[in-house]
PDB file of N, CA and C in Angstrom:
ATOM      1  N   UNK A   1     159.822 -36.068 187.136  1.00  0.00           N
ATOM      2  CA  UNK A   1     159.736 -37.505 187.208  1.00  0.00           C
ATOM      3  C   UNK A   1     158.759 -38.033 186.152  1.00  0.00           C
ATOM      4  N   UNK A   2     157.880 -37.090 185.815  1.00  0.00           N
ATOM      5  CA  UNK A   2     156.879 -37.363 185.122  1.00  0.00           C
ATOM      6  C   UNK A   2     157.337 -37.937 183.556  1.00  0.00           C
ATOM      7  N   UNK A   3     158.020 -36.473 183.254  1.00  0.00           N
ATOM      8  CA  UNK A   3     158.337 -36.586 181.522  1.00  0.00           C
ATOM      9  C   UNK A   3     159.282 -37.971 181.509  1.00  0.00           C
ATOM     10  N   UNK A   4     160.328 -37.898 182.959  1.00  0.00           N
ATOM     11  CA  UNK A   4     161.555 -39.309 182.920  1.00  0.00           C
ATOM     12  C   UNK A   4     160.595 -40.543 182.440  1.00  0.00           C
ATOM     13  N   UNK A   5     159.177 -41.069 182.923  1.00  0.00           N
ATOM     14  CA  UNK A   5     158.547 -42.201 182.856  1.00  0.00           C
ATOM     15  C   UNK A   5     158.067 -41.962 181.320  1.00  0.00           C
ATOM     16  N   UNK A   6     158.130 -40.670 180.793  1.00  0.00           N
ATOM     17  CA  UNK A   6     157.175 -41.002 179.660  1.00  0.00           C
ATOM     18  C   UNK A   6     158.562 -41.294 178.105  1.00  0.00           C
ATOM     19  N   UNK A   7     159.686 -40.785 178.590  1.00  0.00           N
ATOM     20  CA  UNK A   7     161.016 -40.846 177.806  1.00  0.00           C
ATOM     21  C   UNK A   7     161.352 -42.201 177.870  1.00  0.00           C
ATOM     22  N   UNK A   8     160.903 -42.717 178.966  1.00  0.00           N
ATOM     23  CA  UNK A   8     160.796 -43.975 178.817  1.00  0.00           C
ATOM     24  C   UNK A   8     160.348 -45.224 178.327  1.00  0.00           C
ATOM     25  N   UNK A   9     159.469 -44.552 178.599  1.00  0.00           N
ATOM     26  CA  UNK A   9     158.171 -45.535 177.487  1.00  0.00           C
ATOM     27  C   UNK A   9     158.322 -45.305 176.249  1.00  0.00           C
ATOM     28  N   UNK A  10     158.659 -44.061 175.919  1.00  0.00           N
ATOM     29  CA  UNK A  10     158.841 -43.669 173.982  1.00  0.00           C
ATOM     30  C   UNK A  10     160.264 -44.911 174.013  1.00  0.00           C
ATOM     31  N   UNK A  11     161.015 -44.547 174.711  1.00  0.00           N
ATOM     32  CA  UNK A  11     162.459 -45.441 174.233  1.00  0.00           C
ATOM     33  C   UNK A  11     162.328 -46.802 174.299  1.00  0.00           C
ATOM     34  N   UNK A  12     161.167 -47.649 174.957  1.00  0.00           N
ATOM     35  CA  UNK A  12     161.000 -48.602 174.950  1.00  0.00           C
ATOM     36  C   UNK A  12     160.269 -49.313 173.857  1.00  0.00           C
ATOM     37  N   UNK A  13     159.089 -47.976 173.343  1.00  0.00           N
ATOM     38  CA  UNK A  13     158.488 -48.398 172.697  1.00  0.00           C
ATOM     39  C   UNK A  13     159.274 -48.732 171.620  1.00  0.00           C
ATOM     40  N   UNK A  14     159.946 -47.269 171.282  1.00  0.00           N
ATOM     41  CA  UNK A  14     160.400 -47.015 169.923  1.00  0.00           C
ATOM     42  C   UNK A  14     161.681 -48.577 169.640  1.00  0.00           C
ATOM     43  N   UNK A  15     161.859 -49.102 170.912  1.00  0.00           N
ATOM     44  CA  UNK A  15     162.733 -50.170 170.808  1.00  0.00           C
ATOM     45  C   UNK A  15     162.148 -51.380 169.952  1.00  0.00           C
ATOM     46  N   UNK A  16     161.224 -51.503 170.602  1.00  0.00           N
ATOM     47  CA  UNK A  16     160.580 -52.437 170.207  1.00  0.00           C
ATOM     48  C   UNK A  16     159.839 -52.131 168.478  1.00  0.00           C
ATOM     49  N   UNK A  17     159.665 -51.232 168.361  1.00  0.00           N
ATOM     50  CA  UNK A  17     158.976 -51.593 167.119  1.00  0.00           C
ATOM     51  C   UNK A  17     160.260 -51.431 165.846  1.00  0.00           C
ATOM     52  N   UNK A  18     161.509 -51.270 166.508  1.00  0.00           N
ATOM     53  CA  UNK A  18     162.681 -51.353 165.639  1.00  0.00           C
ATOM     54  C   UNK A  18     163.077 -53.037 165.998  1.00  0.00           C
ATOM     55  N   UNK A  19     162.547 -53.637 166.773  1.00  0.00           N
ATOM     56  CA  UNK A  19     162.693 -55.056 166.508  1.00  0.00           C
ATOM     57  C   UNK A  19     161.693 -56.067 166.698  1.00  0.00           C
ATOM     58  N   UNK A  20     160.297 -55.617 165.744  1.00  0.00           N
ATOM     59  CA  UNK A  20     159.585 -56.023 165.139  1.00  0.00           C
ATOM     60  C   UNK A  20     159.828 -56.910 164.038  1.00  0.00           C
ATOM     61  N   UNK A  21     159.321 -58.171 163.513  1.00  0.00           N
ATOM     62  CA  UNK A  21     159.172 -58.498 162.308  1.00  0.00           C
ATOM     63  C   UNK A  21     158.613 -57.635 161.802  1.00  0.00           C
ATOM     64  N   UNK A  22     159.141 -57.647 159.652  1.00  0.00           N
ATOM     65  CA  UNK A  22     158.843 -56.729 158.716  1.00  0.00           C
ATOM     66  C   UNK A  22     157.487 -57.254 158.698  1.00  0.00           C
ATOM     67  N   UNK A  23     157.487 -58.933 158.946  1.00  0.00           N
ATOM     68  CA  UNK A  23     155.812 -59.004 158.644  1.00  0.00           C
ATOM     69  C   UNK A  23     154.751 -59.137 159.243  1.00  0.00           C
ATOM     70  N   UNK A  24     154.974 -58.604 160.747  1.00  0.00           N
ATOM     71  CA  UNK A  24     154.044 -58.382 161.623  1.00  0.00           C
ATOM     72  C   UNK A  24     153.197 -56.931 161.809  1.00  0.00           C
ATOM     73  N   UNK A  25     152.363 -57.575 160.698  1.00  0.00           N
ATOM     74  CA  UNK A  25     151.916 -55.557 160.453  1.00  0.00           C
ATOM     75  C   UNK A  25     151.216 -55.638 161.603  1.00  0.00           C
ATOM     76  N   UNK A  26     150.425 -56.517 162.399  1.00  0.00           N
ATOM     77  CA  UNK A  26     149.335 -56.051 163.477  1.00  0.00           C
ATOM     78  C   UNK A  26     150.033 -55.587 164.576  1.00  0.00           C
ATOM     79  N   UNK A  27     151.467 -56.443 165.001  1.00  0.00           N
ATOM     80  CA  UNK A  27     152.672 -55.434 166.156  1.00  0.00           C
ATOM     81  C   UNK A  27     153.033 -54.993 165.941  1.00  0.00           C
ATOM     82  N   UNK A  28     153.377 -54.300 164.546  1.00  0.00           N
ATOM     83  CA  UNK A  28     153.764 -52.784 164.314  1.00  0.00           C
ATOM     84  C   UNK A  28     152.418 -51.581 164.344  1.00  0.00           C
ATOM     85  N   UNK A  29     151.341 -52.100 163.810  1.00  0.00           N
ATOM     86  CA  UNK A  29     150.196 -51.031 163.949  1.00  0.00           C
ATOM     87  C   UNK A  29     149.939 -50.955 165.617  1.00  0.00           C
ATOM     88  N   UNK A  30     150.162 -51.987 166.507  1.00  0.00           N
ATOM     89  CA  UNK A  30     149.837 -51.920 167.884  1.00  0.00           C
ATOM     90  C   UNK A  30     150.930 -50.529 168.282  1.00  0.00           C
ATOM     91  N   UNK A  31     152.213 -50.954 168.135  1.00  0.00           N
ATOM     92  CA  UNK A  31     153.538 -50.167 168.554  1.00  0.00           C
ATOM     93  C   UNK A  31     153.123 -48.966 168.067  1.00  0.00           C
ATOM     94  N   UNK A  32     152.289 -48.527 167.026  1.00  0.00           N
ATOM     95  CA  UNK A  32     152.486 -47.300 166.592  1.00  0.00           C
ATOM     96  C   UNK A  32     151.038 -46.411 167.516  1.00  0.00           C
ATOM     97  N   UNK A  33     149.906 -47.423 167.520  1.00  0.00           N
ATOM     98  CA  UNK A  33     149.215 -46.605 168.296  1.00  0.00           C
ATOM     99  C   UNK A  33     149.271 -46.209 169.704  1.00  0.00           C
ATOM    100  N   UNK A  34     150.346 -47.345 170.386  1.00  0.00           N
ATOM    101  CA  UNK A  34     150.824 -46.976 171.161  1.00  0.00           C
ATOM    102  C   UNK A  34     151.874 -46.340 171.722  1.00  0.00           C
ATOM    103  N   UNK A  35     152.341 -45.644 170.410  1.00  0.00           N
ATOM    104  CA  UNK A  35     153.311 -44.375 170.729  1.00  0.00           C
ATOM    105  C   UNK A  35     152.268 -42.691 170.405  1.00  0.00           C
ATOM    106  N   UNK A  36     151.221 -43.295 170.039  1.00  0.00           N
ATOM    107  CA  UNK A  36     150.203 -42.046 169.994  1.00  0.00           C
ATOM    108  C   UNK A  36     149.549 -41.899 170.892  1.00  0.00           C
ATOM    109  N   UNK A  37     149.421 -42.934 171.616  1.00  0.00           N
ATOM    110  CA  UNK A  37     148.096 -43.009 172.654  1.00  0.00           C
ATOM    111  C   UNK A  37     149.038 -42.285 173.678  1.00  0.00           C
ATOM    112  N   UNK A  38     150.486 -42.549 174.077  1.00  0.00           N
ATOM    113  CA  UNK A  38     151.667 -42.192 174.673  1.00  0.00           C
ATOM    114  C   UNK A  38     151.574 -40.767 174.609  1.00  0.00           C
ATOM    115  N   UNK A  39     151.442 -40.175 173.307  1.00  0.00           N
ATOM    116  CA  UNK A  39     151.672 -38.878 173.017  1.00  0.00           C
ATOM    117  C   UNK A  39     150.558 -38.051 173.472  1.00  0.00           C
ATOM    118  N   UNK A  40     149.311 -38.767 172.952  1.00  0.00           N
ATOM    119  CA  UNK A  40     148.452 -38.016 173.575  1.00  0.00           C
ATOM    120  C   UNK A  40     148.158 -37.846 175.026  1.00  0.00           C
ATOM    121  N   UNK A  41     148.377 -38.698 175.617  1.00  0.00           N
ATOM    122  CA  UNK A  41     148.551 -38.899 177.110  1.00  0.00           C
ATOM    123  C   UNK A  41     149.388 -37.574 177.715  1.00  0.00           C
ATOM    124  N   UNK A  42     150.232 -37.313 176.759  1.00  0.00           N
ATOM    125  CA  UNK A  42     151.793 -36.567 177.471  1.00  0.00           C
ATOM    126  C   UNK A  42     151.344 -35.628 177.343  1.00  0.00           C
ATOM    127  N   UNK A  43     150.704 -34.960 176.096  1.00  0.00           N
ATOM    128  CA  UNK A  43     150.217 -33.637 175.953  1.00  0.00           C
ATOM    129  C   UNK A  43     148.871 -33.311 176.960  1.00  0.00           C
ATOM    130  N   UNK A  44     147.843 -33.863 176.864  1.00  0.00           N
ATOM    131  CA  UNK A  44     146.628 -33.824 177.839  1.00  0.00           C
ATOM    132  C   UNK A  44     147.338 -33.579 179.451  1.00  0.00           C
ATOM    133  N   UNK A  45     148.327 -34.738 179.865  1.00  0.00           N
ATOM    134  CA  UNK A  45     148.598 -34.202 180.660  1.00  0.00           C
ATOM    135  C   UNK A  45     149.494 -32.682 181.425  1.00  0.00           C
ATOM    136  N   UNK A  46     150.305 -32.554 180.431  1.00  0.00           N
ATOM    137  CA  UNK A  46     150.869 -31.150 180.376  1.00  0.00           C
ATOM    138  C   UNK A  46     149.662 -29.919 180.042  1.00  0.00           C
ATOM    139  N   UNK A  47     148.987 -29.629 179.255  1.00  0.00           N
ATOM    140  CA  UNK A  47     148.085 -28.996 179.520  1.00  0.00           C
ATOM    141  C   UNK A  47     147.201 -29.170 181.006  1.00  0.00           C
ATOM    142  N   UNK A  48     146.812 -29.945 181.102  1.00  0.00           N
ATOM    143  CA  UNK A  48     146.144 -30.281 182.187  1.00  0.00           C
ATOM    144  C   UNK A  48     147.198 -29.335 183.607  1.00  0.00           C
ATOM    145  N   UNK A  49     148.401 -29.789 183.398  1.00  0.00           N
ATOM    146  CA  UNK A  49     149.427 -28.921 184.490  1.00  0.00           C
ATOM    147  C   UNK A  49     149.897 -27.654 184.238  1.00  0.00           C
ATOM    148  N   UNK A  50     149.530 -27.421 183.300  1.00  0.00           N
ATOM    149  CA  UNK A  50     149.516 -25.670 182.610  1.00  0.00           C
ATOM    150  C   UNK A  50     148.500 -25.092 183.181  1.00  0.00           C
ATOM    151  N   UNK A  51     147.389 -25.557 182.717  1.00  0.00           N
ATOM    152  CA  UNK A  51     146.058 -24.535 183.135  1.00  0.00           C
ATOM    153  C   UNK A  51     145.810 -24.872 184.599  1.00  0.00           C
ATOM    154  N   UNK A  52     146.492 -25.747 185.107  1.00  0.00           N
ATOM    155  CA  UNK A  52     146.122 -25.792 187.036  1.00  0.00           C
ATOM    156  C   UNK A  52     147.467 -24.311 187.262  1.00  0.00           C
ATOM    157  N   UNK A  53     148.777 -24.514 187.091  1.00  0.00           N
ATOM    158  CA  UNK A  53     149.153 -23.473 187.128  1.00  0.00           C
ATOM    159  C   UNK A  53     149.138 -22.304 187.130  1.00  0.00           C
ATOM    160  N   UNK A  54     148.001 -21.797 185.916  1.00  0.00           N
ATOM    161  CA  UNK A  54     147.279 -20.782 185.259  1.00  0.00           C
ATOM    162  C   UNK A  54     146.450 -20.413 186.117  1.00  0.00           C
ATOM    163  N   UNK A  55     145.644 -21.494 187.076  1.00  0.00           N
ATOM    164  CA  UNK A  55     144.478 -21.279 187.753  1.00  0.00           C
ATOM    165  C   UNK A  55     145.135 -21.036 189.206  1.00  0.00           C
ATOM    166  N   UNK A  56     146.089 -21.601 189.830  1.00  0.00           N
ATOM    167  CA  UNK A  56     146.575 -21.197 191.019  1.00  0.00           C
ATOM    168  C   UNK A  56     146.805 -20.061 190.980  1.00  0.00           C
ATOM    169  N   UNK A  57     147.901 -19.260 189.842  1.00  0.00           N
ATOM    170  CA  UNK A  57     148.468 -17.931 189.719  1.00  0.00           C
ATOM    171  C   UNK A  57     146.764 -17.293 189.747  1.00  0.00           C
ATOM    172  N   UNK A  58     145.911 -17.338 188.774  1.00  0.00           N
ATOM    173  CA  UNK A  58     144.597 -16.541 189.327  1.00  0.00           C
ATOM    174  C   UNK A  58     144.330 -16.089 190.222  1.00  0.00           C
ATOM    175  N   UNK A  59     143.873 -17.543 191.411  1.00  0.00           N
ATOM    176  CA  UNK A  59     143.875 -17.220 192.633  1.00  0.00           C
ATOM    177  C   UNK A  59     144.493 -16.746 193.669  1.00  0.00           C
ATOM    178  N   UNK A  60     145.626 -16.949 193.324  1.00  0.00           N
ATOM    179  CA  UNK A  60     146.774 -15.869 194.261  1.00  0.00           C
ATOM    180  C   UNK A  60     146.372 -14.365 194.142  1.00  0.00           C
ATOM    181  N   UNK A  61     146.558 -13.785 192.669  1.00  0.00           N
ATOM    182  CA  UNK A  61     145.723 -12.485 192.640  1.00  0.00           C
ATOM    183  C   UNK A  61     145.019 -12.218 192.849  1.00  0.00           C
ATOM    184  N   UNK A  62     143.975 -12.808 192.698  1.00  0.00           N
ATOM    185  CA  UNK A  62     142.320 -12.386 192.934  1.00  0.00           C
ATOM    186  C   UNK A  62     142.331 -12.135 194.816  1.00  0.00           C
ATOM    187  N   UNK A  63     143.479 -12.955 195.438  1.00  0.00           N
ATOM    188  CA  UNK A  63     143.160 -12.746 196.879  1.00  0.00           C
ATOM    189  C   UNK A  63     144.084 -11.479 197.287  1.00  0.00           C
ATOM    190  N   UNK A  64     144.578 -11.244 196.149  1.00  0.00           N
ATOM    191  CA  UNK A  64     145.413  -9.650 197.113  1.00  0.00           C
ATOM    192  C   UNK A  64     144.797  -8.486 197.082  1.00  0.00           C
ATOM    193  N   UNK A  65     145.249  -7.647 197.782  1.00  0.00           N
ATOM    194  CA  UNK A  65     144.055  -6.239 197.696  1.00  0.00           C
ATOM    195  C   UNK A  65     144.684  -5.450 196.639  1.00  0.00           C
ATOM    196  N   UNK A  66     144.698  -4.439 195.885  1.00  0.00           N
ATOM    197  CA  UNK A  66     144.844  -3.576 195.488  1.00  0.00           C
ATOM    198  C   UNK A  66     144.435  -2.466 195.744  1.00  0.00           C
ATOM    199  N   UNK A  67     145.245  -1.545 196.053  1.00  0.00           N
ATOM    200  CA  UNK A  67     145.356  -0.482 196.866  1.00  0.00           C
ATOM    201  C   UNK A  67     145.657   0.833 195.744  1.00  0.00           C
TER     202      UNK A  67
END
């Protein structure tokens, strides 16, 4: 559900700054940092759900015995 909201926002964005005026450089520099700020968001959060993953699988092992 996550990535669906963020495919979203790129397609919205990316909408919009394809119907931008040519001479609105300040809503095109807005549109663009806000397809980075987007990006960075997406990645931070995927890492962020990687290494909790990473860290559950840990703890699962660490609690079994080895015999």
């Amino acid at each position: 559900m996550l990535q669906e909201v963020f495919q979203a926002l790129d397609a919205d964005l990316m909408n919009q700054l394809q119907h931008v005026k040519l001479d609105d450089k300040d809503g095109h520099t807005r549109l663009v940092m806000a397809l980075q700020i987007n990006n960075a968001v997406r990645r931070q959060l995927w890492q962020m759900i990687q290494d909790g993953a990473v860290a559950t699988e840990s703890l699962k092992l660490r609690g079994r015995r080895i015999d």
